[in-house]
Protein backbone atom coordinates (compact mmCIF):
# COMPACT_ATOMS: atom_id res chain seq x y z
CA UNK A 1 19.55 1.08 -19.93
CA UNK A 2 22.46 0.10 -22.16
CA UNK A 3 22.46 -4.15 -22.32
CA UNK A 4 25.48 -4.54 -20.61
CA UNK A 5 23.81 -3.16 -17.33
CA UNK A 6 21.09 -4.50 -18.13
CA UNK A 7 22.09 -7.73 -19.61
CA UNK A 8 19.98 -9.77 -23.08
CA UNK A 9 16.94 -10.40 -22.82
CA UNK A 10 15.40 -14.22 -21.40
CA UNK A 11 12.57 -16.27 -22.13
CA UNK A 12 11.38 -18.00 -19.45
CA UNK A 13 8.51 -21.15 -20.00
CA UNK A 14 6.68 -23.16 -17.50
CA UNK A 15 4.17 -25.57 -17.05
CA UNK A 16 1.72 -24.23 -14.27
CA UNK A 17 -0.15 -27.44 -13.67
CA UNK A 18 -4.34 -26.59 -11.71
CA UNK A 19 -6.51 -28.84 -10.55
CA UNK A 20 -9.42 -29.29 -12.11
CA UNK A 21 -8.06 -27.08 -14.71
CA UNK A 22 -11.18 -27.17 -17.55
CA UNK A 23 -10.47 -29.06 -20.57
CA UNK A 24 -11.10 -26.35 -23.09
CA UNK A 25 -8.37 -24.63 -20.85
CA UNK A 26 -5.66 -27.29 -21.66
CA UNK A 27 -2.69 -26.18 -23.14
CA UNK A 28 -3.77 -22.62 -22.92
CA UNK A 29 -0.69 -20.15 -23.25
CA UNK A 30 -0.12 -16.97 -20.99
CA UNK A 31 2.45 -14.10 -21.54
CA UNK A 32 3.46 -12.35 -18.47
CA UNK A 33 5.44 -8.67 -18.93
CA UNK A 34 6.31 -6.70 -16.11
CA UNK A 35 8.35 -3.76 -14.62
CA UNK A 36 8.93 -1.86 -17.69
CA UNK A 37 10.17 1.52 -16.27
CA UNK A 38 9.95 3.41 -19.32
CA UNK A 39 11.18 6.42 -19.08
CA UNK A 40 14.24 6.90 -21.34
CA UNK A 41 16.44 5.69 -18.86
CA UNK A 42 15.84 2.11 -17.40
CA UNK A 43 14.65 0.57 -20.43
CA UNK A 44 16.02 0.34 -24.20
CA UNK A 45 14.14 0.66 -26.99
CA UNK A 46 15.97 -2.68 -28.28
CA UNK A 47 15.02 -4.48 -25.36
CA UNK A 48 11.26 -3.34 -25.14
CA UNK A 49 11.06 -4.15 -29.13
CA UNK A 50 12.60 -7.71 -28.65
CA UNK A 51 10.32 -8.21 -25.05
CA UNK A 52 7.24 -7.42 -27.85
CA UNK A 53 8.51 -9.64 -30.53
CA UNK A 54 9.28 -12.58 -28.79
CA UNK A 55 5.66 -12.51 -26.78
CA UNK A 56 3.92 -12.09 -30.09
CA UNK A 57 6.07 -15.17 -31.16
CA UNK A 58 4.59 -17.49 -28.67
CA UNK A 59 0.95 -16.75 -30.12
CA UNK A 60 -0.40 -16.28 -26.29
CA UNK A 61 -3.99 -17.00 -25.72
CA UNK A 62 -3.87 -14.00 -23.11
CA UNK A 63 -1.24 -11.26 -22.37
CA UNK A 64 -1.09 -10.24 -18.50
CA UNK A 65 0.96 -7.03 -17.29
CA UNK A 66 1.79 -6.41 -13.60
CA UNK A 67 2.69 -3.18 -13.81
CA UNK A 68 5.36 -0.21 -13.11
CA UNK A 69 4.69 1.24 -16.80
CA UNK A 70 6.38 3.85 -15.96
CA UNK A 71 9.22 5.18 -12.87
CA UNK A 72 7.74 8.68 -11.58
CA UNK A 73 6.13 10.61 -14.38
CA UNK A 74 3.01 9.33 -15.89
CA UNK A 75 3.50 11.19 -19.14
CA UNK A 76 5.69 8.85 -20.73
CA UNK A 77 2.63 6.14 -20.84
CA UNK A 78 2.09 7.66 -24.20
CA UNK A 79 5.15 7.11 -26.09
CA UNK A 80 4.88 3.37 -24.40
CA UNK A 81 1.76 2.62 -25.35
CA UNK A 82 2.69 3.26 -29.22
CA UNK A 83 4.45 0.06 -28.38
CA UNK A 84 2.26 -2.16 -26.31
CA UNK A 85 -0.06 -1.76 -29.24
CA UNK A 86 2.10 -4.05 -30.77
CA UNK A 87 1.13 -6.68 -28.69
CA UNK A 88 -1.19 -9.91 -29.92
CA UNK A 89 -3.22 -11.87 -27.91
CA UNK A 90 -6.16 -14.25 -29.07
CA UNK A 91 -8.24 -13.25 -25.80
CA UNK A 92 -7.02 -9.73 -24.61
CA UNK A 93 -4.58 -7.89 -22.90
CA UNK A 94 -5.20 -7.38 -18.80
CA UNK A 95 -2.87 -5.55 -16.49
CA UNK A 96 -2.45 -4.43 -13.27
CA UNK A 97 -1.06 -0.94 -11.56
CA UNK A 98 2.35 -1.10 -9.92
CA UNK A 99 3.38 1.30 -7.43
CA UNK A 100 4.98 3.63 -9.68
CA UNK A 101 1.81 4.05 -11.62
CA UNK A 102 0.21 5.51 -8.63
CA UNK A 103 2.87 7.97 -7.20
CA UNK A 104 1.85 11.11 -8.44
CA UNK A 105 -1.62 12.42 -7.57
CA UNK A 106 -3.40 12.08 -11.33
CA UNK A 107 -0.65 9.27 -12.12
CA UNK A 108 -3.35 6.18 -12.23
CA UNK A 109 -5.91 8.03 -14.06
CA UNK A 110 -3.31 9.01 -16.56
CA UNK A 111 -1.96 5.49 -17.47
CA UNK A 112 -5.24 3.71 -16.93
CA UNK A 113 -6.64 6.02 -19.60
CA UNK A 114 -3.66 5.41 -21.80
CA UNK A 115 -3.42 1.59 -21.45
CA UNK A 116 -7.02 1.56 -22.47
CA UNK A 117 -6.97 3.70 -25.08
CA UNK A 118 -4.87 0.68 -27.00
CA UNK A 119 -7.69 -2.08 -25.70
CA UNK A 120 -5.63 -3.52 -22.69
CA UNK A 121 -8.16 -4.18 -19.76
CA UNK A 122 -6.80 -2.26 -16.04
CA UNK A 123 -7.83 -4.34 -13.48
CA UNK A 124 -7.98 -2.58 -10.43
CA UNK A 125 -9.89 -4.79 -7.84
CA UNK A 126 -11.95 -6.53 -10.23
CA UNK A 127 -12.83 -9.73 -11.88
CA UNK A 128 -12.60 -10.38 -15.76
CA UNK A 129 -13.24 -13.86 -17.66
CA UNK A 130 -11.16 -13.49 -20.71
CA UNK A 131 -10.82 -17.29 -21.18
CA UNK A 132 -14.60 -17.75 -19.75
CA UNK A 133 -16.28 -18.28 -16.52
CA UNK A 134 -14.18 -21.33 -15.77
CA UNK A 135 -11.34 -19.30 -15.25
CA UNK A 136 -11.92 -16.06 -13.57
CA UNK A 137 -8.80 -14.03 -13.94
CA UNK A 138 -8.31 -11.28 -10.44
CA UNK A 139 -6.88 -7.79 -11.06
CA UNK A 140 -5.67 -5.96 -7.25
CA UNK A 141 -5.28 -2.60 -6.52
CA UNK A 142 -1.37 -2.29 -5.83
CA UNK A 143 -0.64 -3.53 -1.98
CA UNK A 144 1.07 -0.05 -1.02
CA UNK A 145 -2.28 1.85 -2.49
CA UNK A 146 -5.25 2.93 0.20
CA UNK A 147 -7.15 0.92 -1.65
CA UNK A 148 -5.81 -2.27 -2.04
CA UNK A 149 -8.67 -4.71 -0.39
CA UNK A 150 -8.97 -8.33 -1.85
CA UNK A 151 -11.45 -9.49 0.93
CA UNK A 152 -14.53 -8.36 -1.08
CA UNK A 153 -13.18 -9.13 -4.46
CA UNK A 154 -11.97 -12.44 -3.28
CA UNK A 155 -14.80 -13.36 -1.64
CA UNK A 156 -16.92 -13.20 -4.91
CA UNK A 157 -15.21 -16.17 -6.64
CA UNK A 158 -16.65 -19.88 -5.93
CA UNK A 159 -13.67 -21.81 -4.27
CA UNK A 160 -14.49 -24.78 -6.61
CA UNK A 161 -13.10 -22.65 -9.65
CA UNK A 162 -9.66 -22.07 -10.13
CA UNK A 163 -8.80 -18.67 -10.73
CA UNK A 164 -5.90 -16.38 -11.80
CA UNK A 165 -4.58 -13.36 -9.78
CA UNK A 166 -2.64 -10.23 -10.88
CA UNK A 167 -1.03 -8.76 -8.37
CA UNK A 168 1.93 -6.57 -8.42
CA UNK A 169 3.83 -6.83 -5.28
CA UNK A 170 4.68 -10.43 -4.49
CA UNK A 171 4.08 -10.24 -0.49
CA UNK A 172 0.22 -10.51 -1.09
CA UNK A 173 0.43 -14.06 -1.60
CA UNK A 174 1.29 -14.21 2.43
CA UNK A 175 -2.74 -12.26 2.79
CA UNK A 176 -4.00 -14.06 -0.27
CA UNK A 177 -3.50 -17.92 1.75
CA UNK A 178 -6.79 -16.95 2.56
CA UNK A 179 -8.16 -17.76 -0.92
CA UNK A 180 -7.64 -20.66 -3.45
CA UNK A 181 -4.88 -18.89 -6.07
CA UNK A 182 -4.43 -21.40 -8.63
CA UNK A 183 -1.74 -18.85 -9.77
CA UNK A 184 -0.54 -15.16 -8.99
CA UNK A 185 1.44 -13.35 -11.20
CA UNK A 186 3.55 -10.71 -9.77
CA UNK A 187 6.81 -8.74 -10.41
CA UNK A 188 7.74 -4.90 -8.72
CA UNK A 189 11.21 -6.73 -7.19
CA UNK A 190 13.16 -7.09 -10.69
CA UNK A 191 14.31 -10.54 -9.52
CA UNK A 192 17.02 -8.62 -6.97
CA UNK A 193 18.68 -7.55 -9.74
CA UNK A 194 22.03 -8.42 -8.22
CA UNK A 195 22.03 -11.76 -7.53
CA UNK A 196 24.48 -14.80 -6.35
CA UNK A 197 24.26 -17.89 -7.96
CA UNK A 198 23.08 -20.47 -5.57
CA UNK A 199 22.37 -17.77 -2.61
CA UNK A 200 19.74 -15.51 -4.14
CA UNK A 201 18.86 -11.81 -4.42
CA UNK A 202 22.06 -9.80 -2.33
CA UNK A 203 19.33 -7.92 -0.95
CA UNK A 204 18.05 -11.13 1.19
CA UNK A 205 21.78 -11.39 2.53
CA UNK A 206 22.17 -7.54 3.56
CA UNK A 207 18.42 -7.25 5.25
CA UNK A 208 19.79 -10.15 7.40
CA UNK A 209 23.44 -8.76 8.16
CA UNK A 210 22.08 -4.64 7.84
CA UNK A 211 21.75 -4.40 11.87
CA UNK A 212 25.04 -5.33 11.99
CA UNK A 213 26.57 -2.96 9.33
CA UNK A 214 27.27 0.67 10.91
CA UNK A 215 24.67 3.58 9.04
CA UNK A 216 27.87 5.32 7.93
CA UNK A 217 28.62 1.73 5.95
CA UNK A 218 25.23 1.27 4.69
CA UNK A 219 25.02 4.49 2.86
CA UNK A 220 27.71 3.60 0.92
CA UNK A 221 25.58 0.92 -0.93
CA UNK A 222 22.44 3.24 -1.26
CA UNK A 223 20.65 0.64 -3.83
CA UNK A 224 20.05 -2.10 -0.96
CA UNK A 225 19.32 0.60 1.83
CA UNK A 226 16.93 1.65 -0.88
CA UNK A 227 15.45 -1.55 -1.97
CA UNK A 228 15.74 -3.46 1.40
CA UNK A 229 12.70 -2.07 2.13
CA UNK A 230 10.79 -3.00 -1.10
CA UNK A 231 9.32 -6.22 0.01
CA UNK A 232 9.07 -8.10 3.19
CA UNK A 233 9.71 -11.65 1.07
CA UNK A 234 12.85 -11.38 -1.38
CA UNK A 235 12.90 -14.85 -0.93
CA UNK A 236 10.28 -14.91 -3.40
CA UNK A 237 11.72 -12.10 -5.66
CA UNK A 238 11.95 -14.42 -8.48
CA UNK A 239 10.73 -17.34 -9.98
CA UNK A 240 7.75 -20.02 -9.13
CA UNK A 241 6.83 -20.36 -5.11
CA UNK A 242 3.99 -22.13 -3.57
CA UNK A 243 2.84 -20.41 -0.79
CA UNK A 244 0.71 -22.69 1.21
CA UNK A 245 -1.96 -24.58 -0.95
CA UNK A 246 -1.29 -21.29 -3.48
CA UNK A 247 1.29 -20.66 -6.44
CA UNK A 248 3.27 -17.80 -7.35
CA UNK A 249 5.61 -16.37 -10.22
CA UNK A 250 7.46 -13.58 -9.58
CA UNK A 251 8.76 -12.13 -13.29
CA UNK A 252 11.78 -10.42 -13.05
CA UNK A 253 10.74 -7.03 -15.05
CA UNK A 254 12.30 -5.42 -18.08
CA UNK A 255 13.57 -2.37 -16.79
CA UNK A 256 16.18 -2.12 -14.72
CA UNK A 257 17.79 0.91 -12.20
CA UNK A 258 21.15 1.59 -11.55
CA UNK A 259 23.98 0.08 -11.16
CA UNK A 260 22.52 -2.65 -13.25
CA UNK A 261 21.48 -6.69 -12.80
CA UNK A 262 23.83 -9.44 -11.72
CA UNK A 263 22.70 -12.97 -13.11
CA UNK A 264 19.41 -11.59 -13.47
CA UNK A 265 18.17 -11.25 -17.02
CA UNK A 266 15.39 -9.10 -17.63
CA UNK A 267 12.54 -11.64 -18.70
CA UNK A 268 9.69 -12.42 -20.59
CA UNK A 269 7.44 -15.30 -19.30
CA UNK A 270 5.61 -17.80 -21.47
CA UNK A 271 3.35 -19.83 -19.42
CA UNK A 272 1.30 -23.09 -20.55
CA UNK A 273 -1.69 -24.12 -18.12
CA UNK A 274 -2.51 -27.64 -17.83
CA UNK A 275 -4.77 -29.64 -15.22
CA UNK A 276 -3.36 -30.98 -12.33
């Protein structure tokens, strides 16, 4: 995706603050990439290089990935992956499967296998402790998989210990309320990718005014008769949300489909943890 579709990269940083966040755990810092959608089409090579550089720049403690590696066709994992290797972390690199990584029939084998082969942990529901047992960090199966089911997984975790959750789609945090999330890190919305300043994603604005707009209309805009449907929330399709006693970040993705974003930079996030 040429830059002026897609528009320059941005760094976003944040201060997530937990309670009882451990002291060791102070001033930890977290990288969160998402949505890459490589595939020789909705991602530059320029972009992906500078999304790498920049994270490696900020020294993370941990890397986290929430998935979409790839659009339909698992194969190009492997030309990714020579990049993601790239990637420096003191404690690891984790990820999560998006949709897209599941859509063909051998599609999450394929990219679990490859993402692996490079060292970065899939989560798919299960529990890892990169930064130690005071911090348990939650990998999903994708929401629109058969398998997504974070009652047993969550279940596991002692509700006096914060915890981190990967999730791709950003309308589990309505299910996850259930649980104490001290954070979930999502993406799979790209932010709305055309959005008005002050308003939010146009896709929040159509799903309200669609039953009004005749079919014949609507299929002139196929992008938001496409992507109405992607997520029940777009009010949290970008950005930091609490969601009951929980918190959320929504990244807004590095690739980016057609006909390109609208004040809504593809983004890497830099995230420092600090207690409450």
């Amino acid at each position: 995706m040429h830059w002026l579709l897609s528009g320059p990269l941005s760094t976003e940083e944040l201060t997530v603050n937990i309670a009882g966040l451990a002291a060791s755990l102070q001033g930890k810092r977290l990288v969160q990439l998402s949505d890459f959608h490589y595939d020789g089409l909705r991602l530059s090579e320029d972009m992906l290089e500078r999304a790498i550089a920049v994270t490696n720049e900020a020294e993370p403690d941990l890397i986290l990935l929430t998935g979409d590696y790839v659009t339909d066709d698992p194969a190009s994992i492997h030309p990714l992956v020579l990049r993601l290797k790239h990637l420096q972390s003191r404690s690891g690199i984790y990820a999560v499967l998006g949709n897209h990584d599941i859509y063909y029939k051998h599609a999450k084998a394929e990219v679990t296998a490859a993402l692996t082969s490079i060292g970065i942990h899939v989560l798919w529901n299960e529990i890892a402790y990169p930064l130690g047992k005071e911090l348990p960090l939650v990998g999903l199966a994708d929401s629109w998989s058969q398998e997504f089911n974070p009652e047993p997984v969550m279940n596991q975790l002692n509700s006096d210990t914060p915890c981190i959750v990967l999730s791709h789609n950003p309308d589990t945090a309505e299910i996850l309320q259930a649980w104490r999330v001290d954070l979930q890190l999502s993406g799979h919305t790209h932010g709305g990718q055309i959005v008005i300043p002050g308003i939010g994603p146009v896709v929040l604005l159509y799903d309200k005014l669609a039953e009004k707009i005749p079919r014949k209309v609507r299929r002139l805009v196929p992008f938001l008769e496409t992507n109405v449907s992607v997520v029940s929330h777009w009010e949290w399709a970008q950005g930091f949300h609490r969601i009951g006693k929980n918190q959320l970040y929504v990244n807004r993705g590095l690739g980016t489909y057609l006909p390109g974003r609208l004040f809504c930079r593809p983004e890497v996030t830099i995230i420092t943890l600090q207690s409450e």
